[in-house]
PDB file of N, CA and C in Angstrom:
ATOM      1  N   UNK A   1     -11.836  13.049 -15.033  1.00  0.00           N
ATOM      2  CA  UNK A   1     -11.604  11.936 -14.106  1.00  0.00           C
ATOM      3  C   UNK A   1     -12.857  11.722 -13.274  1.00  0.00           C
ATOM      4  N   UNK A   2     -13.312  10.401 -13.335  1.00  0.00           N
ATOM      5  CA  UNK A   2     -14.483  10.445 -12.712  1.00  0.00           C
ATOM      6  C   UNK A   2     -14.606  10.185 -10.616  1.00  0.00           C
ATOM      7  N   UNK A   3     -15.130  10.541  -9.964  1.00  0.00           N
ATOM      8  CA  UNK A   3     -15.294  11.118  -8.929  1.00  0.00           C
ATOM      9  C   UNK A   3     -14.725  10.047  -8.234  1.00  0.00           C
ATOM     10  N   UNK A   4     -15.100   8.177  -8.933  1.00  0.00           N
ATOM     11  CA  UNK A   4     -14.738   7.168  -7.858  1.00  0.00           C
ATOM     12  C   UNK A   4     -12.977   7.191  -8.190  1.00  0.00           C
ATOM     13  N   UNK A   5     -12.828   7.101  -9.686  1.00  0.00           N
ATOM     14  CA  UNK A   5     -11.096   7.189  -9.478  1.00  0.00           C
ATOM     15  C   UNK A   5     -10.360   8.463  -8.655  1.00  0.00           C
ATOM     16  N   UNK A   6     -11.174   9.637  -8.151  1.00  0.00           N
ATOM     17  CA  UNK A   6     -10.601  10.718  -7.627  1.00  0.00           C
ATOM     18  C   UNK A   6     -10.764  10.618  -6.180  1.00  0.00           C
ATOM     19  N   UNK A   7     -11.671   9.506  -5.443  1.00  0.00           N
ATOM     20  CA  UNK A   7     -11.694   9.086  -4.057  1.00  0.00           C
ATOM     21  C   UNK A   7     -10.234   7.930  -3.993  1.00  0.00           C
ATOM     22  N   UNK A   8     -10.218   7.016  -5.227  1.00  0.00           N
ATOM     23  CA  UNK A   8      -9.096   5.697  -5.076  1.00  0.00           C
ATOM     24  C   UNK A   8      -7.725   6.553  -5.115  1.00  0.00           C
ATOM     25  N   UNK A   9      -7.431   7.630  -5.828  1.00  0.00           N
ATOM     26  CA  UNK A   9      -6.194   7.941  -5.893  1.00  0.00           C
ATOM     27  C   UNK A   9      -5.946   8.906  -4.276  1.00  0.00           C
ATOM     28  N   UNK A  10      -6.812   9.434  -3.999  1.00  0.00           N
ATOM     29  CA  UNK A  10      -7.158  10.308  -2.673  1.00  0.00           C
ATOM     30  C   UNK A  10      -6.763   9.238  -1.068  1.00  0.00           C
ATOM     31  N   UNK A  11      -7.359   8.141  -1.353  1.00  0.00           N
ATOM     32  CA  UNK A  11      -7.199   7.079  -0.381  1.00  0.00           C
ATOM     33  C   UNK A  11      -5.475   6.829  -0.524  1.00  0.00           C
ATOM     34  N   UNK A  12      -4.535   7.201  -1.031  1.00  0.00           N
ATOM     35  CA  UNK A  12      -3.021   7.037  -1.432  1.00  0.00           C
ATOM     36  C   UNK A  12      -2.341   8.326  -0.586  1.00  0.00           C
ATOM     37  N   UNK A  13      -3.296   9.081   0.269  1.00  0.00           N
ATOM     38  CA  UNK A  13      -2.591  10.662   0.579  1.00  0.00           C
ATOM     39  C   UNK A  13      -1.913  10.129   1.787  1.00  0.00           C
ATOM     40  N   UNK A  14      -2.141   8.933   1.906  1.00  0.00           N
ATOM     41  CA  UNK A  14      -1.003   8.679   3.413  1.00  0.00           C
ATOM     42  C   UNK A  14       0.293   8.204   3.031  1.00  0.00           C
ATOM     43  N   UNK A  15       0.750   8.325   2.057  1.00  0.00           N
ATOM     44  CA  UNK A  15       1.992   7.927   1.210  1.00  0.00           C
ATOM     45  C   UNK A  15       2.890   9.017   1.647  1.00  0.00           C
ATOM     46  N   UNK A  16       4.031   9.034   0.941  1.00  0.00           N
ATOM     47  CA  UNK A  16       4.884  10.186   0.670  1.00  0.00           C
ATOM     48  C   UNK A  16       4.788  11.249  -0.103  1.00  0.00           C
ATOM     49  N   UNK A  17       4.587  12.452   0.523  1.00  0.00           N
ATOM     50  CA  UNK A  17       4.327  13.320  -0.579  1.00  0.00           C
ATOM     51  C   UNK A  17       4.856  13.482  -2.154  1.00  0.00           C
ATOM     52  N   UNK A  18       6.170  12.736  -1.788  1.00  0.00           N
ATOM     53  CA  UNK A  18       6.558  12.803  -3.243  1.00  0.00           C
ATOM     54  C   UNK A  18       5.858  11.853  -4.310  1.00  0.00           C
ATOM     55  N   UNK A  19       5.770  10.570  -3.505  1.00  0.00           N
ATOM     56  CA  UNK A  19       4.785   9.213  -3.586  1.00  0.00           C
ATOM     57  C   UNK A  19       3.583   9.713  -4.396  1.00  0.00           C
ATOM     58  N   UNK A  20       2.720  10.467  -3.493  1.00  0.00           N
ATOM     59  CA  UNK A  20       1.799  11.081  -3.954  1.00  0.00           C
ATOM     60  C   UNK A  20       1.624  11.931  -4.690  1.00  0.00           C
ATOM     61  N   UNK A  21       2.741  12.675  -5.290  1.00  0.00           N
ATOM     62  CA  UNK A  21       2.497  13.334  -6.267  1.00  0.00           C
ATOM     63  C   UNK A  21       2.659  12.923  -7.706  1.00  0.00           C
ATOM     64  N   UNK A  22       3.438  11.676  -7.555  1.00  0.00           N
ATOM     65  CA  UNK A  22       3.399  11.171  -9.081  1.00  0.00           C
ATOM     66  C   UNK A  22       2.460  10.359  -8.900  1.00  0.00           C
ATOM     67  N   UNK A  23       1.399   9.673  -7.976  1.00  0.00           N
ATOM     68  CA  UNK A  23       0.308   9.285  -8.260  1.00  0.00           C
ATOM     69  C   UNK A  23      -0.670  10.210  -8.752  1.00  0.00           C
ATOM     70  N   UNK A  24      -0.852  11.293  -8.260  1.00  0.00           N
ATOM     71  CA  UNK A  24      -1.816  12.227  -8.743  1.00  0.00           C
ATOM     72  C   UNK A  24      -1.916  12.545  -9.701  1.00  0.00           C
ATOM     73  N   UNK A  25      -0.597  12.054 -11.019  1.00  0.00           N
ATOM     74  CA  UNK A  25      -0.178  12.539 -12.056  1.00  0.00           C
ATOM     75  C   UNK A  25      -0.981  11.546 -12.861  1.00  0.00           C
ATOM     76  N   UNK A  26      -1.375  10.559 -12.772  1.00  0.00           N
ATOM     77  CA  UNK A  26      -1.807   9.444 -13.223  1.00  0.00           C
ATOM     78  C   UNK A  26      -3.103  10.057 -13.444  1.00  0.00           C
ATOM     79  N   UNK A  27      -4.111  11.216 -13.233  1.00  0.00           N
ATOM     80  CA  UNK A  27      -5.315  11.621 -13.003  1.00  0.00           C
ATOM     81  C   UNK A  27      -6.069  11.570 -14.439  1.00  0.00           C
ATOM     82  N   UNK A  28      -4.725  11.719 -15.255  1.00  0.00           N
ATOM     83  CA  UNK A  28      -5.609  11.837 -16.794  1.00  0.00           C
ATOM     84  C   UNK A  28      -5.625  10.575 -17.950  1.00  0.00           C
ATOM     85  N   UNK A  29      -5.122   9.433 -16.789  1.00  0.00           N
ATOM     86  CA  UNK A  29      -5.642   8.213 -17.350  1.00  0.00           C
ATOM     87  C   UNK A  29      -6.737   8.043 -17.719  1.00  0.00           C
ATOM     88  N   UNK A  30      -7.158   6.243 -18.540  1.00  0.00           N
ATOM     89  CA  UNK A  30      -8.209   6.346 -18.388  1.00  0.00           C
ATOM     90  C   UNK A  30      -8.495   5.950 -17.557  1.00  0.00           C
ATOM     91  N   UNK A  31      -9.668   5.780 -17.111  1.00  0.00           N
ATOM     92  CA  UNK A  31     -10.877   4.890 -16.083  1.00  0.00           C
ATOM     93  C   UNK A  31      -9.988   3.945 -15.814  1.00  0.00           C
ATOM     94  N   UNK A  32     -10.281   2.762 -17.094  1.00  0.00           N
ATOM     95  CA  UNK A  32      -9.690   1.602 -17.363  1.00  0.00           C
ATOM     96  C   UNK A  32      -7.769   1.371 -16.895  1.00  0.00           C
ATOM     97  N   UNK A  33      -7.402   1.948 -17.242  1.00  0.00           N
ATOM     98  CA  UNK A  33      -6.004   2.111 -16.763  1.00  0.00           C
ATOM     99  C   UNK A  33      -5.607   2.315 -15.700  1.00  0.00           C
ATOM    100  N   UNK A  34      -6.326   3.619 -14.988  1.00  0.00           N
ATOM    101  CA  UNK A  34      -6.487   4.091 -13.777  1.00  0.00           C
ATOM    102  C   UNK A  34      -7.057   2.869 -12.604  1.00  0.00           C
ATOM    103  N   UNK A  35      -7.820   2.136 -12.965  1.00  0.00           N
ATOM    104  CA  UNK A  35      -8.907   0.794 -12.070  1.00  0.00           C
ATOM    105  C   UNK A  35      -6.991   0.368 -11.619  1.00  0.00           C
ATOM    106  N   UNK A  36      -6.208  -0.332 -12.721  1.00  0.00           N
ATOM    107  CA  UNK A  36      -5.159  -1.368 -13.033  1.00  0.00           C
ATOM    108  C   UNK A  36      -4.331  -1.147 -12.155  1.00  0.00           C
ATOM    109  N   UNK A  37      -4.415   0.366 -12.119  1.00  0.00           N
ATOM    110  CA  UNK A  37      -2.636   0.972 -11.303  1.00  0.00           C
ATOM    111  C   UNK A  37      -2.951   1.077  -9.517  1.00  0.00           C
ATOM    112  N   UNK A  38      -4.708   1.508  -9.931  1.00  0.00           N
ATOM    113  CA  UNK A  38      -4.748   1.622  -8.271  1.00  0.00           C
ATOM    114  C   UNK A  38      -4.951   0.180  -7.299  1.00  0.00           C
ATOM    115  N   UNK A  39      -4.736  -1.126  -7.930  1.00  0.00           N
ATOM    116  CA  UNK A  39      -5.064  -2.078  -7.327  1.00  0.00           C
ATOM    117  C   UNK A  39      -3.644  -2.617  -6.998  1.00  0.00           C
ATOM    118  N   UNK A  40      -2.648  -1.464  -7.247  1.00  0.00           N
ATOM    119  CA  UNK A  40      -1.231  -1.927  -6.376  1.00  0.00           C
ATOM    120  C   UNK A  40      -0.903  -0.830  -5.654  1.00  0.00           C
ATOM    121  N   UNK A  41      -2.060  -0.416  -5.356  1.00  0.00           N
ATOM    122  CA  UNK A  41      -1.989  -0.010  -3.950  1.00  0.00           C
ATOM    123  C   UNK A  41      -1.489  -0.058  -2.746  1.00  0.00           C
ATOM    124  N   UNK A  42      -1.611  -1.465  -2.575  1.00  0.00           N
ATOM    125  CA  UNK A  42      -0.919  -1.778  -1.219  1.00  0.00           C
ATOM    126  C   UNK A  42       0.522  -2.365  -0.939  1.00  0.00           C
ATOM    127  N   UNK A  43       0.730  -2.341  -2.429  1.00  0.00           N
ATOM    128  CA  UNK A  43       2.319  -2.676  -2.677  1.00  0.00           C
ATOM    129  C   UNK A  43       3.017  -1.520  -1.793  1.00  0.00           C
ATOM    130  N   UNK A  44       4.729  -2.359  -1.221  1.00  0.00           N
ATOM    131  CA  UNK A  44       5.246  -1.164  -0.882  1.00  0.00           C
ATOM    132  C   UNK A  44       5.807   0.275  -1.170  1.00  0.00           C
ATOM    133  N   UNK A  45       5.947   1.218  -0.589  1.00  0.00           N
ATOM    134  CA  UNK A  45       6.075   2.419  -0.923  1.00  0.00           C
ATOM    135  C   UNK A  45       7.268   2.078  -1.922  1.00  0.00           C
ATOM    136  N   UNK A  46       8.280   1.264  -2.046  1.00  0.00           N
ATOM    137  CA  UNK A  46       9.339   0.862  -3.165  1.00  0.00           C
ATOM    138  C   UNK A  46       8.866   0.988  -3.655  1.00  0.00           C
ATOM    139  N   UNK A  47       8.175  -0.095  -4.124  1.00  0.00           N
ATOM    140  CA  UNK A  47       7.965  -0.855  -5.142  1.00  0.00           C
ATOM    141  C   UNK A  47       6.532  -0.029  -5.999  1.00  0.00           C
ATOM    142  N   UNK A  48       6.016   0.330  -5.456  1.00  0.00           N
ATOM    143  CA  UNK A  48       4.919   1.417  -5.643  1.00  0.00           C
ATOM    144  C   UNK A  48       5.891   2.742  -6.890  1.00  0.00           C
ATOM    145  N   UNK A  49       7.043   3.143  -6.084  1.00  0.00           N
ATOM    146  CA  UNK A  49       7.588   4.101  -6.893  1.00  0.00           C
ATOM    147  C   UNK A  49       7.965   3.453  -8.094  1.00  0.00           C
ATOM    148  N   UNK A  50       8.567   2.107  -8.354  1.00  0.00           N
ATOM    149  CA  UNK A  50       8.953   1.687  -9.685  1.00  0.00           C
ATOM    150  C   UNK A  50       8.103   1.522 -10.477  1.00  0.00           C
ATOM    151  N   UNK A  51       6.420   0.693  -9.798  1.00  0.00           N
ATOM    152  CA  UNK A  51       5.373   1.144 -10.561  1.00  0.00           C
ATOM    153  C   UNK A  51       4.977   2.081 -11.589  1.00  0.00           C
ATOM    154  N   UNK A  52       5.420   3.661 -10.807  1.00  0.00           N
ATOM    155  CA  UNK A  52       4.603   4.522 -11.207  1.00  0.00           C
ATOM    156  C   UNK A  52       5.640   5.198 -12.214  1.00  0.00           C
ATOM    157  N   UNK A  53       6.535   4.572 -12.212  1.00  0.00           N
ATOM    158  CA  UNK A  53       7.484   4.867 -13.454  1.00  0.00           C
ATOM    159  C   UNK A  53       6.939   3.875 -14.794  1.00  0.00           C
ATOM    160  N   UNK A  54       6.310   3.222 -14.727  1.00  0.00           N
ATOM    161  CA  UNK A  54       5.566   2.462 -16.099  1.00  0.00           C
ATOM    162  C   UNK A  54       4.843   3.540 -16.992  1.00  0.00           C
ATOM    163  N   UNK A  55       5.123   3.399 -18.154  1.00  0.00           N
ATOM    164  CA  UNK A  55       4.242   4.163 -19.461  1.00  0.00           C
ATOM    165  C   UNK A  55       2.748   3.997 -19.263  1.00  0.00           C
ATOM    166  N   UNK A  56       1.932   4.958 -19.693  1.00  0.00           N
ATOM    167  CA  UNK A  56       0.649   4.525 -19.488  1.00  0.00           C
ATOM    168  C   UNK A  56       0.327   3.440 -20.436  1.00  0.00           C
ATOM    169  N   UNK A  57      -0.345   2.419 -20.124  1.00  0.00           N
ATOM    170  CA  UNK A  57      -0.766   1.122 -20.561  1.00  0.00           C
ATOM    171  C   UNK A  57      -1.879   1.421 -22.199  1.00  0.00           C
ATOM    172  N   UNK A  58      -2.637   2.753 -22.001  1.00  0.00           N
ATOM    173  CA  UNK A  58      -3.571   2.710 -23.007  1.00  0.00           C
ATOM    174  C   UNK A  58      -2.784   3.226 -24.520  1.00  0.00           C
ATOM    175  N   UNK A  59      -1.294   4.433 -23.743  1.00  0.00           N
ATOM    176  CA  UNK A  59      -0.676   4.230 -25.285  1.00  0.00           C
ATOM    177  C   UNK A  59       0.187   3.219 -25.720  1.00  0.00           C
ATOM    178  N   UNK A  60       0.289   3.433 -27.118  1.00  0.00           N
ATOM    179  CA  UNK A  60       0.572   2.461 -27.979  1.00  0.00           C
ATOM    180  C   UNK A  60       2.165   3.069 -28.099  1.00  0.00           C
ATOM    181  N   UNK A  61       2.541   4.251 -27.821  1.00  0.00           N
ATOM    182  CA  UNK A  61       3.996   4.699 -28.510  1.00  0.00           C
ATOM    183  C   UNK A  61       4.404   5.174 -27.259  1.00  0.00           C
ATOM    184  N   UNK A  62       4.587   3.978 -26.083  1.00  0.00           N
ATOM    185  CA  UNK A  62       4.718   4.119 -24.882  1.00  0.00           C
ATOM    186  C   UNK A  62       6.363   3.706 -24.256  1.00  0.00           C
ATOM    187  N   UNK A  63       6.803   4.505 -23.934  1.00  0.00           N
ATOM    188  CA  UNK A  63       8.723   3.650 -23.527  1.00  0.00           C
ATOM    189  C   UNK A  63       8.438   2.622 -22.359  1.00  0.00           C
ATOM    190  N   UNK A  64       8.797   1.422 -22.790  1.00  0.00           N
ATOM    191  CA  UNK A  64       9.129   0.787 -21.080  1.00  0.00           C
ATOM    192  C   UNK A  64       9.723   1.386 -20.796  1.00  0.00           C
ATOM    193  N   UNK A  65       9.797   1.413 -19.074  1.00  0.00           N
ATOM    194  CA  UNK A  65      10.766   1.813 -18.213  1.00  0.00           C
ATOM    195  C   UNK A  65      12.105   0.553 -17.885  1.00  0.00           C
ATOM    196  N   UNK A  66      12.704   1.635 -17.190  1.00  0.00           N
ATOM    197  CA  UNK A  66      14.198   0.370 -16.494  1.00  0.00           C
ATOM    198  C   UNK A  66      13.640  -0.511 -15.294  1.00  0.00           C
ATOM    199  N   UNK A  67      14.187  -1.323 -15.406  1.00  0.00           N
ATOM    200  CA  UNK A  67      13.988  -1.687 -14.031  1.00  0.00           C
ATOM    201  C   UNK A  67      14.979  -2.898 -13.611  1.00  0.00           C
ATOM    202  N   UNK A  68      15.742  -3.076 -13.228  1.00  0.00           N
ATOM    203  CA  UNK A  68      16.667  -3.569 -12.571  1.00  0.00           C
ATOM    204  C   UNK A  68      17.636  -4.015 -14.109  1.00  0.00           C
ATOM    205  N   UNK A  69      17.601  -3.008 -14.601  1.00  0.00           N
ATOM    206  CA  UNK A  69      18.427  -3.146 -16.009  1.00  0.00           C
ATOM    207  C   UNK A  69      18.183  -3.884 -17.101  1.00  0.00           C
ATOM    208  N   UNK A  70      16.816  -4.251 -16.482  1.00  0.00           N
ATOM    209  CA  UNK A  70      15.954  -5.000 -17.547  1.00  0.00           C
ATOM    210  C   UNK A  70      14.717  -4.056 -18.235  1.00  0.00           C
ATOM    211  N   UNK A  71      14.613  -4.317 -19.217  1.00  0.00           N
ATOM    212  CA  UNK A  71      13.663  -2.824 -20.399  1.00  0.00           C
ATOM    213  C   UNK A  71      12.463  -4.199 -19.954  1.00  0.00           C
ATOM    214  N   UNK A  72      11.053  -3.807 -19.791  1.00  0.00           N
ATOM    215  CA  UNK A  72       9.894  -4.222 -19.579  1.00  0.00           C
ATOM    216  C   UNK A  72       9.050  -3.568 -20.656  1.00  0.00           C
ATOM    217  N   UNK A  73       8.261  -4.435 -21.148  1.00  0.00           N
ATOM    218  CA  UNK A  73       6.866  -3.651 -22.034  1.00  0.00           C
ATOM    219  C   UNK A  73       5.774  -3.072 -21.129  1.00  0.00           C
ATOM    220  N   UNK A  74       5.337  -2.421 -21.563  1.00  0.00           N
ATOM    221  CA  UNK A  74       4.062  -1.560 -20.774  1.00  0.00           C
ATOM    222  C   UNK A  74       3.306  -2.559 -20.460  1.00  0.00           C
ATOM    223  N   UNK A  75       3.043  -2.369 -19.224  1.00  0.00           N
ATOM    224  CA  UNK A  75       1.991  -2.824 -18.456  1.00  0.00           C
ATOM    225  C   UNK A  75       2.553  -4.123 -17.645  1.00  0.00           C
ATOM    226  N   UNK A  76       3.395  -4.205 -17.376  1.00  0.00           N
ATOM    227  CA  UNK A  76       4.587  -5.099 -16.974  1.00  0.00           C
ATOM    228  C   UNK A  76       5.343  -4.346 -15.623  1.00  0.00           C
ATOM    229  N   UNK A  77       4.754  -5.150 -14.584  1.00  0.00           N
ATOM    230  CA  UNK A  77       5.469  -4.634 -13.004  1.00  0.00           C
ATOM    231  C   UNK A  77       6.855  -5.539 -12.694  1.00  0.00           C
ATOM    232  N   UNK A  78       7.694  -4.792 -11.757  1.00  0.00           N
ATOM    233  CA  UNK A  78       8.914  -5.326 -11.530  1.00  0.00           C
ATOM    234  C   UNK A  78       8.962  -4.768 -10.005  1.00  0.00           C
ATOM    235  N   UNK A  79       9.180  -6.365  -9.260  1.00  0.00           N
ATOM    236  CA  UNK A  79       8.869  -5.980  -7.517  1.00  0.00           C
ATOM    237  C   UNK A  79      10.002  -6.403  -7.016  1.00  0.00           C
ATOM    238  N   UNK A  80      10.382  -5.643  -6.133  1.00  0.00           N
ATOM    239  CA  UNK A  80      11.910  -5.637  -5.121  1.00  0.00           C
ATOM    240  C   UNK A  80      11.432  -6.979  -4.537  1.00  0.00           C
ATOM    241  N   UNK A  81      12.846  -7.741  -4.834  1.00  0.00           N
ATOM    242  CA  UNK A  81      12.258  -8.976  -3.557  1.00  0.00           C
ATOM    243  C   UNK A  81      13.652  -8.197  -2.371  1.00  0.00           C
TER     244      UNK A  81
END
């Protein structure tokens, strides 16, 4: 993981620890993937958690997740109104 994605995910430590620990999990993305996820950042701590339930975007044999009982393809966000 290169040093700038390990400052962007680091800038997230004011979250919830739990928050933050499935972000940290994200560490062995790629670059490219990693850039995508951290620019919803400032989404809310919700909506942030349904985020980080998405498959990683670079595989191909990836499960959508649920999200309001609707199946989404990877790389596909779903925001609480």
């Amino acid at each position: 993981m290169g040093s700038e994605t390990a400052a962007l995910i680091l800038q997230l430590s004011d979250r919830s620890s739990h928050t933050a620990a499935l972000r940290l999990q994200l560490s062995d993305c790629s670059s490219q993937t990693a850039a995508l996820r951290l620019q919803l950042s400032d989404c809310s701590s919700q909506t942030a958690a349904l985020i980080l339930q998405l498959s990683d975007c670079s595989s191909q044999t990836a499960t959508p997740p649920q999200c309001s009982g609707r199946r989404l393809s990877p790389c596909k966000t779903c925001f609480i109104r």
